[in-house]
Protein backbone atom coordinates (compact mmCIF):
# COMPACT_ATOMS: atom_id res chain seq x y z
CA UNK A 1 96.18 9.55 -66.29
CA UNK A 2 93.73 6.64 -66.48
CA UNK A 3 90.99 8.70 -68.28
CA UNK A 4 90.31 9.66 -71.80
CA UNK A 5 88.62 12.78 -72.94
CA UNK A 6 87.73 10.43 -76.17
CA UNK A 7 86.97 6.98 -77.45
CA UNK A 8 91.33 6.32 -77.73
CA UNK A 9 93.61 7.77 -75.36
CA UNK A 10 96.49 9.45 -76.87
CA UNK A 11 99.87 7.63 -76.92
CA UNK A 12 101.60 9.23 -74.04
CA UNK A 13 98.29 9.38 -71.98
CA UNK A 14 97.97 5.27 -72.94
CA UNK A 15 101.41 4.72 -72.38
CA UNK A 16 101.33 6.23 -68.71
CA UNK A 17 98.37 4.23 -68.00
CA UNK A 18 100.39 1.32 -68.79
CA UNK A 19 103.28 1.97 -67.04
CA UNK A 20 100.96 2.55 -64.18
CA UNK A 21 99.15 -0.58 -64.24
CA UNK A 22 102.38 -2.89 -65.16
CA UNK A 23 103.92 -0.89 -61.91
CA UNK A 24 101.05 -2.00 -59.96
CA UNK A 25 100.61 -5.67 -61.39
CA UNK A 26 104.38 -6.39 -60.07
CA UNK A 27 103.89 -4.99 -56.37
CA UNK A 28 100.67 -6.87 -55.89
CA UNK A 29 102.20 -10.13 -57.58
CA UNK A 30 105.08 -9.69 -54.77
CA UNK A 31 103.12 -8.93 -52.35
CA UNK A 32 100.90 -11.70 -52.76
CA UNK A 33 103.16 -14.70 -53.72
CA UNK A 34 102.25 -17.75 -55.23
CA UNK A 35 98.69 -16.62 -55.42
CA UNK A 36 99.74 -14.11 -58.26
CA UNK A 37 99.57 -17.52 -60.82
CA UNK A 38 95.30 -16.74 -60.64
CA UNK A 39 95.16 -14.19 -62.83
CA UNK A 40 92.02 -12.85 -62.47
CA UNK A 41 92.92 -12.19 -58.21
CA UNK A 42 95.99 -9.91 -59.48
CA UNK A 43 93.80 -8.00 -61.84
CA UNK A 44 91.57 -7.45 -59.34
CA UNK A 45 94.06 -6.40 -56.28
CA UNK A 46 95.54 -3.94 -58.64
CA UNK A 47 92.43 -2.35 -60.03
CA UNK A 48 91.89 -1.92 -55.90
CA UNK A 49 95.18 -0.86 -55.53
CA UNK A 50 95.45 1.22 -58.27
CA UNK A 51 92.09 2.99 -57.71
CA UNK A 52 93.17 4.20 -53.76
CA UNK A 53 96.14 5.65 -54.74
CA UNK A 54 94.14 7.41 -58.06
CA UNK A 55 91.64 8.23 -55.49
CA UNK A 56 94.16 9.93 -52.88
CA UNK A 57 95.76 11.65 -55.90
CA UNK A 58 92.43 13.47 -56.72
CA UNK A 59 92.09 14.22 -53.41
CA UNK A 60 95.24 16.36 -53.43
CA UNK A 61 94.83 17.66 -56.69
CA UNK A 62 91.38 19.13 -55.79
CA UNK A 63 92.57 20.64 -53.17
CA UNK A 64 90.78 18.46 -50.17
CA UNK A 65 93.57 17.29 -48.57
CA UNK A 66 96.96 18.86 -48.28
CA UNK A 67 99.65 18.09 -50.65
CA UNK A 68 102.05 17.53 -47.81
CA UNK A 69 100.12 14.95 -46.87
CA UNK A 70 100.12 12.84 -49.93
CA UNK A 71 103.18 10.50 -49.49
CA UNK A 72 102.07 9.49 -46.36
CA UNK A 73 98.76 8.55 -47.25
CA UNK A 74 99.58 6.80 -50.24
CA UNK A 75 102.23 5.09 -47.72
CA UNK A 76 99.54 3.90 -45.68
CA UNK A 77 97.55 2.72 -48.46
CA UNK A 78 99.98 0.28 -49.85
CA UNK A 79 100.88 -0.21 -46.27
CA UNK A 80 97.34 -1.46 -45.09
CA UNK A 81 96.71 -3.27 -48.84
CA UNK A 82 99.99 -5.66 -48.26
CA UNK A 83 99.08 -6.47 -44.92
CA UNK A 84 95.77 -7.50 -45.76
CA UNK A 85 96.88 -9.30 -48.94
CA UNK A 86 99.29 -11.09 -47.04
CA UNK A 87 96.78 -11.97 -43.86
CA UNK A 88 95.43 -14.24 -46.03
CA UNK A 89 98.10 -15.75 -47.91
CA UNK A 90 98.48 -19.36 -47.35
């Protein structure tokens, strides 16, 4: 979803990636409070957010782990990002 096979991804394939990354922007600026106002931290949590849960999907679609295991890891993904985003809150 996040890659393109040229220079410009097509407008579906862009506008998926978007919706992706405006998804992930508002869970890590609610998970991480008042810190969200620095910009550059929530770009950063949800380019590492966003690449764990890209990287568990490719791991299911390629077959390495077992799609019945998929929600769950992407469960504990978000569930070990927020409570290390929110260990050090303020």
């Amino acid at each position: 979803m996040v890659a393109a096979k040229s220079e410009s991804a097509s407008g579906p394939v862009h506008e998926a990636g978007s919706r992706l990354f405006l998804t992930m922007t508002g869970l890590v600026a609610e998970v991480i409070g008042a810190l969200a106002r620095d910009a550059a931290l929530t770009a950063r949590l949800t380019l590492v957010l966003s690449a764990t849960i890209q990287g568990i999907s490719s791991l299911v679609v390629s077959g390495r782990v077992p799609t019945e295991m998929a929600d769950g890891l992407i469960d504990d993904a978000i569930r070990v990002f927020v409570a290390g985003a929110l260990a050090k809150a303020p």
